[in-house]
N, C-alpha and C. Protein backbone atom coordinates (compact mmCIF):
# COMPACT_ATOMS: atom_id res chain seq x y z
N UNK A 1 13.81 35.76 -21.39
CA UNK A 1 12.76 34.82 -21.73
C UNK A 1 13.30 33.40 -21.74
N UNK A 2 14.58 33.29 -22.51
CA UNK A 2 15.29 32.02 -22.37
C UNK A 2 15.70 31.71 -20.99
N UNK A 3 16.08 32.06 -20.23
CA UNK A 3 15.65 31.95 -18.81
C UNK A 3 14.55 31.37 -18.09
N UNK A 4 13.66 31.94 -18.53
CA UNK A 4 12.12 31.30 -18.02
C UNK A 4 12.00 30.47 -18.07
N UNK A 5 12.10 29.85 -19.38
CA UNK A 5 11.82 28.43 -20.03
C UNK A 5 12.37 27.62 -19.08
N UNK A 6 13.98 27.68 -18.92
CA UNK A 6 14.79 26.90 -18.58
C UNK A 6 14.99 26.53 -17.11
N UNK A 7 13.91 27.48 -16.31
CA UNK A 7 13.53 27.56 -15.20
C UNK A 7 12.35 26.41 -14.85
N UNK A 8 11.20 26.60 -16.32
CA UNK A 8 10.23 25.99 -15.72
C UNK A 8 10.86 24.37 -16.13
N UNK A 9 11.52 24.19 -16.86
CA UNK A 9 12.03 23.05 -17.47
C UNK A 9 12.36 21.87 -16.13
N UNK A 10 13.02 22.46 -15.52
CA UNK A 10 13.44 22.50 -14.49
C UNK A 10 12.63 21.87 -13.69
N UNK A 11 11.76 22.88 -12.84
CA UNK A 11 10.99 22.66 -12.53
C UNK A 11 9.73 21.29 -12.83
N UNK A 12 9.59 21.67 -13.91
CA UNK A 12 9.04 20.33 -14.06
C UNK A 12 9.48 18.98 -14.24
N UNK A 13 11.13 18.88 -14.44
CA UNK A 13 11.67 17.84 -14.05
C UNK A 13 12.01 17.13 -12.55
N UNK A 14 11.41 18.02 -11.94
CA UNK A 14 11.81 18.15 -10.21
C UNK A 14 10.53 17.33 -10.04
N UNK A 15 9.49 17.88 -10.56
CA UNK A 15 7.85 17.38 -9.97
C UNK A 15 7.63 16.63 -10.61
N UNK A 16 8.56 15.98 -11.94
CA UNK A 16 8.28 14.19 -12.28
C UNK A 16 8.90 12.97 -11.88
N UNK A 17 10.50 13.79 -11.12
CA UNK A 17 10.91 12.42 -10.45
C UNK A 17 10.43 12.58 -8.83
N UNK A 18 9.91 13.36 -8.44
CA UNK A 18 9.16 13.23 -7.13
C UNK A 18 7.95 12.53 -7.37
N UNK A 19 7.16 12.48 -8.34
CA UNK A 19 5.83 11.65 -8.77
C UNK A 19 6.43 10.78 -8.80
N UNK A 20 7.71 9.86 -9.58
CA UNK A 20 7.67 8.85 -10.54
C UNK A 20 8.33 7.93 -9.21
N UNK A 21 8.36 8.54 -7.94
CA UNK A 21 9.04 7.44 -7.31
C UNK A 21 8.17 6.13 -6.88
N UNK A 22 6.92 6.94 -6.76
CA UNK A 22 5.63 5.82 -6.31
C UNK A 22 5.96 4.39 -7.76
N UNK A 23 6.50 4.40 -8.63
CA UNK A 23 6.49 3.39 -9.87
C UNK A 23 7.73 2.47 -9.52
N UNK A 24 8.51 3.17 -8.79
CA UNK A 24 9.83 1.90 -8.29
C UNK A 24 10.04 0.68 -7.09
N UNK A 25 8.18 1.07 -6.76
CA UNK A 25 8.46 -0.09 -5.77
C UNK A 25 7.95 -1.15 -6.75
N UNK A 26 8.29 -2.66 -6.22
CA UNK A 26 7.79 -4.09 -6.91
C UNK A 26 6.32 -4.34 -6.37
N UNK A 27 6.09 -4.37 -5.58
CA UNK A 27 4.58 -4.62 -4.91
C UNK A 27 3.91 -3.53 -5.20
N UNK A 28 2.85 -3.51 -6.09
CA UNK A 28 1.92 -2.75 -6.22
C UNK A 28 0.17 -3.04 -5.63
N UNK A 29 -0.47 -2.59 -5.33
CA UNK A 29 -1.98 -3.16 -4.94
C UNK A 29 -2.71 -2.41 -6.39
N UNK A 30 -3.89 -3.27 -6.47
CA UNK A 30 -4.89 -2.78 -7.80
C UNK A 30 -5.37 -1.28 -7.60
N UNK A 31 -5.78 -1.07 -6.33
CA UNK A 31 -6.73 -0.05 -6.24
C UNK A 31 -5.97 0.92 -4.65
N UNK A 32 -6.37 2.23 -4.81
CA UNK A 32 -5.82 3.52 -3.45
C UNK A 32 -6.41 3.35 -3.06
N UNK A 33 -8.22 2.59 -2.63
CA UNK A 33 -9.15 3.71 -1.74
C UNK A 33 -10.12 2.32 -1.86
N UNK A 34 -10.60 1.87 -0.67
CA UNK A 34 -11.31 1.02 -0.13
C UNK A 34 -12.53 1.27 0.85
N UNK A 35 -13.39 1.26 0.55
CA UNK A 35 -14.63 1.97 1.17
C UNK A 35 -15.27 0.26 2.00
N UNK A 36 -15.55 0.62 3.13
CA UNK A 36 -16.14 -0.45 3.44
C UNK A 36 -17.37 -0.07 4.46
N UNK A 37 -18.39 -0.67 4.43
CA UNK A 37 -19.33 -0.41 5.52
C UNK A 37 -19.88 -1.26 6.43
N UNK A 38 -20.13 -0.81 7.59
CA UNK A 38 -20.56 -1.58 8.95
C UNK A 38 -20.98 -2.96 8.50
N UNK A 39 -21.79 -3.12 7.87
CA UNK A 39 -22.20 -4.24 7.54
C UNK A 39 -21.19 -5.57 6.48
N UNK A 40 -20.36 -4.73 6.38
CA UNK A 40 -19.22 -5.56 5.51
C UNK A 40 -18.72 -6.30 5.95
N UNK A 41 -18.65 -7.51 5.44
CA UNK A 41 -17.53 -8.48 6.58
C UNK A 41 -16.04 -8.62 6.02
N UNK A 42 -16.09 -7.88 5.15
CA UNK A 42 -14.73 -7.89 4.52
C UNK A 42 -14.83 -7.22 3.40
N UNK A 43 -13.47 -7.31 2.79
CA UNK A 43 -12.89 -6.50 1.15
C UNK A 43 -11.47 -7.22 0.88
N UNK A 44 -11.61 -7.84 -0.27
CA UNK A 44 -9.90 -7.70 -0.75
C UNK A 44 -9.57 -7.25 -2.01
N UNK A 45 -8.28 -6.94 -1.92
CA UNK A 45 -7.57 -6.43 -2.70
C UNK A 45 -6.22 -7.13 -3.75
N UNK A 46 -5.74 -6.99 -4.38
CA UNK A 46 -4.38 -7.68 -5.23
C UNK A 46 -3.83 -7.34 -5.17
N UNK A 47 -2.39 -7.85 -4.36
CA UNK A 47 -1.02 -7.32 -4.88
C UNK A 47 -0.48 -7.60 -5.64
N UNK A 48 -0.06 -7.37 -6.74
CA UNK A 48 1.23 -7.58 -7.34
C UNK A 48 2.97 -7.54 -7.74
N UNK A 49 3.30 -8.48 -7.57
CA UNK A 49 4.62 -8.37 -7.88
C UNK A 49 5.31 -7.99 -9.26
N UNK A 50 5.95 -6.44 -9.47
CA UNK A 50 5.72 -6.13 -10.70
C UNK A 50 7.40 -6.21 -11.07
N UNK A 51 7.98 -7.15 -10.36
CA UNK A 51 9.43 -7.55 -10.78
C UNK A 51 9.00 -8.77 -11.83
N UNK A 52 10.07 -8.73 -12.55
CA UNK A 52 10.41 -9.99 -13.28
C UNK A 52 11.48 -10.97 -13.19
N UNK A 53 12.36 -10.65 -12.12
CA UNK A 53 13.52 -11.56 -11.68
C UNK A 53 13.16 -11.57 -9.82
N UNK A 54 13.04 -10.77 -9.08
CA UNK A 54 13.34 -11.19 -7.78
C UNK A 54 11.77 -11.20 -6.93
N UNK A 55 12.04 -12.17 -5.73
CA UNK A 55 10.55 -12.53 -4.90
C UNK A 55 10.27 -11.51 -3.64
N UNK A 56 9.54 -11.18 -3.38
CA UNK A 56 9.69 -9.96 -2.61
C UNK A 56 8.56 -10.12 -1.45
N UNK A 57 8.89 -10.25 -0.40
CA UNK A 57 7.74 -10.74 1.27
C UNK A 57 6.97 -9.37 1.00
N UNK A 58 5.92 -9.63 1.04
CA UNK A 58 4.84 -8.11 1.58
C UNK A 58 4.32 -8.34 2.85
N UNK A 59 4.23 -7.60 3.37
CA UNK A 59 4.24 -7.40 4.82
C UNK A 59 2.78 -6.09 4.88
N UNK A 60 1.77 -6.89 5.21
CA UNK A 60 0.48 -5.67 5.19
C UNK A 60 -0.51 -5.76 6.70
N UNK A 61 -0.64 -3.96 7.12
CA UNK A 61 -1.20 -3.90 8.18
C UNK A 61 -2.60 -2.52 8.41
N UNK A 62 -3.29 -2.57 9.02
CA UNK A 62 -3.98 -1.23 9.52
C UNK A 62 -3.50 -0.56 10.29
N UNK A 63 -3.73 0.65 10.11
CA UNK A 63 -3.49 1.91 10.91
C UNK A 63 -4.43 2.44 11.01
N UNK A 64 -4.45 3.17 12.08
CA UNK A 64 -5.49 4.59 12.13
C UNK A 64 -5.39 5.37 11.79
N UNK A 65 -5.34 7.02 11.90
CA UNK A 65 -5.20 8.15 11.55
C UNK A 65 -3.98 8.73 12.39
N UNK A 66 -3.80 8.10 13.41
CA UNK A 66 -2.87 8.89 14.07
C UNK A 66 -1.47 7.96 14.11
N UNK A 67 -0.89 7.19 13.21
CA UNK A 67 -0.30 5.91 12.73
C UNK A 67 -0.32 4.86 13.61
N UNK A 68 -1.01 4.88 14.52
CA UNK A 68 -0.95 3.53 15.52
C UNK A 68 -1.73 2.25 14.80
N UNK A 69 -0.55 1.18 15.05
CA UNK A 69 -1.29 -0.23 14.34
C UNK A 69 -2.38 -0.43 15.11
N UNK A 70 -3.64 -0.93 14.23
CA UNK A 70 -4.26 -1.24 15.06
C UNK A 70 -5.33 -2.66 14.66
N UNK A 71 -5.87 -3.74 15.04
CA UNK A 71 -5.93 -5.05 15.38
C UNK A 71 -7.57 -5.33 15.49
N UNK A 72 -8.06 -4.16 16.04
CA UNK A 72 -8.76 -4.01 16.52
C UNK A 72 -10.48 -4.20 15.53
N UNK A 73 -10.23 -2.96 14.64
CA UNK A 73 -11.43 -2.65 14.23
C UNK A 73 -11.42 -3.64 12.59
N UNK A 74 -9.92 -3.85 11.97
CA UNK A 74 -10.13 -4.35 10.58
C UNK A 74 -8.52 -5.23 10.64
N UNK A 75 -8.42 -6.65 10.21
CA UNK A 75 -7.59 -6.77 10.45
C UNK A 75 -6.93 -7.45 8.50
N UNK A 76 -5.70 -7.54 8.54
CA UNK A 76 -5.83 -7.67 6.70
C UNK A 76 -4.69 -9.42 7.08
N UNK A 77 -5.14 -10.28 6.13
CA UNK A 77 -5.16 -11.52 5.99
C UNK A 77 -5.11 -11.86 4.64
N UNK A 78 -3.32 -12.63 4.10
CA UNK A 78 -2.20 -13.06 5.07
C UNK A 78 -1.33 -11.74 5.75
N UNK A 79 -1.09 -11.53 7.02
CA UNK A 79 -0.44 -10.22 7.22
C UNK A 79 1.32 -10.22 6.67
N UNK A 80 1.53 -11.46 6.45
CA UNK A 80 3.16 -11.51 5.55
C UNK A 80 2.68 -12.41 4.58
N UNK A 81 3.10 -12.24 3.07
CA UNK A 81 3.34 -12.97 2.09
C UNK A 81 4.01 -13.27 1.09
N UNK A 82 5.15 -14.20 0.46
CA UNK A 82 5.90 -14.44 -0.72
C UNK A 82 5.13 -14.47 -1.61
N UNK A 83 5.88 -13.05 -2.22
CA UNK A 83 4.77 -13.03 -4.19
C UNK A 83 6.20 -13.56 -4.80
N UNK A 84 6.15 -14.38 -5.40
CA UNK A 84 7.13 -14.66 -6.41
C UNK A 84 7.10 -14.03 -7.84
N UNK A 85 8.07 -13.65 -8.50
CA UNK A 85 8.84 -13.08 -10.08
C UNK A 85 6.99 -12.87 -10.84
N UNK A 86 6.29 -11.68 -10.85
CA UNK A 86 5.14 -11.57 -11.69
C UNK A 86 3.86 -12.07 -11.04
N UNK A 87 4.05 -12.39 -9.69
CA UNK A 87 2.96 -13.36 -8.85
C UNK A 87 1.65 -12.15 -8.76
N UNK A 88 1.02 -12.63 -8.28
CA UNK A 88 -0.10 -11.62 -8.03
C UNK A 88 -1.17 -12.70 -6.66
N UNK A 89 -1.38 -11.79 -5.47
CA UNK A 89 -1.87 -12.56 -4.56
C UNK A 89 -3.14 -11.82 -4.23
N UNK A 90 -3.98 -12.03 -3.82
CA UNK A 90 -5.41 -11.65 -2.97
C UNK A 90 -5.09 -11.50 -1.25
N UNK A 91 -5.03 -10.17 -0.72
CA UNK A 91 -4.98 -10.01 0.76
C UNK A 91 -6.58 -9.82 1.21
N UNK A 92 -6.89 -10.30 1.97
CA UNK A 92 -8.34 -10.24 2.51
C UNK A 92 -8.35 -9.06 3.80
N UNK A 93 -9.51 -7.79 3.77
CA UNK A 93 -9.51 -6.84 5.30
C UNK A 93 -10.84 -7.65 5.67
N UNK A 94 -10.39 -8.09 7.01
CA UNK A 94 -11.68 -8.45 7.70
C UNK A 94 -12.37 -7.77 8.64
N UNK A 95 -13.32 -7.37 8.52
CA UNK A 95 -13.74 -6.40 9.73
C UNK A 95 -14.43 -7.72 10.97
N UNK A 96 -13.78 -6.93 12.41
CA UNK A 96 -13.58 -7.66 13.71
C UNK A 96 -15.26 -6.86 13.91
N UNK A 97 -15.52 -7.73 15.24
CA UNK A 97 -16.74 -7.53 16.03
C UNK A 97 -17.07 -5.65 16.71
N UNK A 98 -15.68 -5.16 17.14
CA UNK A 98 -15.13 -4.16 17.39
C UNK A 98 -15.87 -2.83 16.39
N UNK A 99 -15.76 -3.53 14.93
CA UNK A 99 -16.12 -1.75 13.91
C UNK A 99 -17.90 -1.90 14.36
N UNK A 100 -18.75 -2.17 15.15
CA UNK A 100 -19.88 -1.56 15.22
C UNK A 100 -19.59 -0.85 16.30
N UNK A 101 -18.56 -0.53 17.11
CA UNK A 101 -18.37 0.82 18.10
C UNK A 101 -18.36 2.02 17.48
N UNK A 102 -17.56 1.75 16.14
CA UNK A 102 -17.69 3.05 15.54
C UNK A 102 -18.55 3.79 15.44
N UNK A 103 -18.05 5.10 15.34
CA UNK A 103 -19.24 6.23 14.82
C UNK A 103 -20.60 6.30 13.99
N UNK A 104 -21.72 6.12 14.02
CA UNK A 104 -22.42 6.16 12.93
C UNK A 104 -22.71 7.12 12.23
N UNK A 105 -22.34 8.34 12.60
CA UNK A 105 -23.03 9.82 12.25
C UNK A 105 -21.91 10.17 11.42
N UNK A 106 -20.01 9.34 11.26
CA UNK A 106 -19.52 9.76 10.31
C UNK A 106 -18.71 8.69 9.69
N UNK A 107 -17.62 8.68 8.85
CA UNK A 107 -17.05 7.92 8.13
C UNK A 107 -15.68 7.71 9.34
N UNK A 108 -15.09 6.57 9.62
CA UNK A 108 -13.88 6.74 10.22
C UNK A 108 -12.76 5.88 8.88
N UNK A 109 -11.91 6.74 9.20
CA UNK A 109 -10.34 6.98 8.30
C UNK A 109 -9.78 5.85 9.16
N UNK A 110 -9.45 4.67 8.24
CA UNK A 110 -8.07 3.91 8.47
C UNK A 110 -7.41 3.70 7.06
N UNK A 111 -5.64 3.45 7.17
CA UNK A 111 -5.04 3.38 6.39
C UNK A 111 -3.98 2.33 6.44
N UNK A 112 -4.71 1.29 5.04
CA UNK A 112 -4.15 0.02 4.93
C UNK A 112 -2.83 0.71 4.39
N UNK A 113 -1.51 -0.31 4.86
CA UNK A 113 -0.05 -0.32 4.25
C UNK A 113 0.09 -1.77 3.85
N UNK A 114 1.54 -1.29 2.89
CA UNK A 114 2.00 -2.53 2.20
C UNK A 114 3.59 -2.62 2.66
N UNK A 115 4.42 -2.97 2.99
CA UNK A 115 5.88 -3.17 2.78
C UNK A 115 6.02 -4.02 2.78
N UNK A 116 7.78 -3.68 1.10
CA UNK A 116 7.89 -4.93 0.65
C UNK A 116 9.16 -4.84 0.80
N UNK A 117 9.81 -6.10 0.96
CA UNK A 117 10.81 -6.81 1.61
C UNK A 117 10.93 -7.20 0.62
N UNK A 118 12.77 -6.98 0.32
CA UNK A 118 13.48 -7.91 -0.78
C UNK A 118 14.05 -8.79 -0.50
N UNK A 119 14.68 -9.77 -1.39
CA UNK A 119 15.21 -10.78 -0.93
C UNK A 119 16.80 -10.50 -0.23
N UNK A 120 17.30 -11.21 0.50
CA UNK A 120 18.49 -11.18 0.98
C UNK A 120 19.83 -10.92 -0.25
N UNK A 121 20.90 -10.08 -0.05
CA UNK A 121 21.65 -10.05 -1.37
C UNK A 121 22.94 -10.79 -1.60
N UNK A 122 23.27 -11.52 -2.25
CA UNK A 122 24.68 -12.30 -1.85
C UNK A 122 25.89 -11.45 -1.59
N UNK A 123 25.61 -10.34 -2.25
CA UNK A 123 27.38 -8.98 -2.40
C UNK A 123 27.67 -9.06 -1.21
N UNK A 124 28.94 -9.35 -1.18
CA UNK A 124 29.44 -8.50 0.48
C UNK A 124 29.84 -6.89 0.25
N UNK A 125 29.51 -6.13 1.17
CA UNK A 125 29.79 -4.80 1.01
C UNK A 125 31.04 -4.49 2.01
């Protein structure tokens, strides 16, 4: 029985630092899930910089479903930006002339990214 325990113990320490890694990046956005419709001319969102000492470039783009960047249907504005130590910025998705090709009969899947870029480090390694 003491076994078991020490099994699931385990276990569940495995499936909290696999969760807890999403909390170590510095750039965070407010919200996962952005719904937008044909008629939208846009949506934005907040990033934040959740460091308290270093400035960190975010670098944000669209994708499709099948990871290809794409330009086309939604584009996100500034696509690079310096958040400085606690900054918090507004990225704007603009939808292009392009999203009334889309489908009307269903929802199409794109997936905004964020990468964040640290600053350069003085250490020599």
């Amino acid at each position: 029985m003491r076994y078991l325990n020490t099994k699931n113990l385990i276990a569940a320490g495995v499936l909290l630092a696999c969760m807890s890694s999403i909390a170590w990046g510095a750039i965070i956005p407010d919200r996962t899930r952005i719904i937008m419709n044909e008629s939208d001319k846009g949506e934005a969102l907040k990033l934040t910089n959740q460091s308290k000492n270093l400035p960190y470039l975010a670098q944000t783009w669209i994708e499709d479903t099948k990871g290809n960047k794409s330009r086309d249907f939604i584009v996100t504005v500034p696509p690079m930006v310096r958040l400085n130590p606690s900054e918090q910025i507004q990225i704007r998705m603009i939808s292009q002339e392009k999203i009334a090709q889309l489908p009307n009969d269903r929802e199409t899947l794109f997936y905004f990214n964020v990468r964040e870029i640290p600053p350069k480090t003085d250490k020599k390694m």
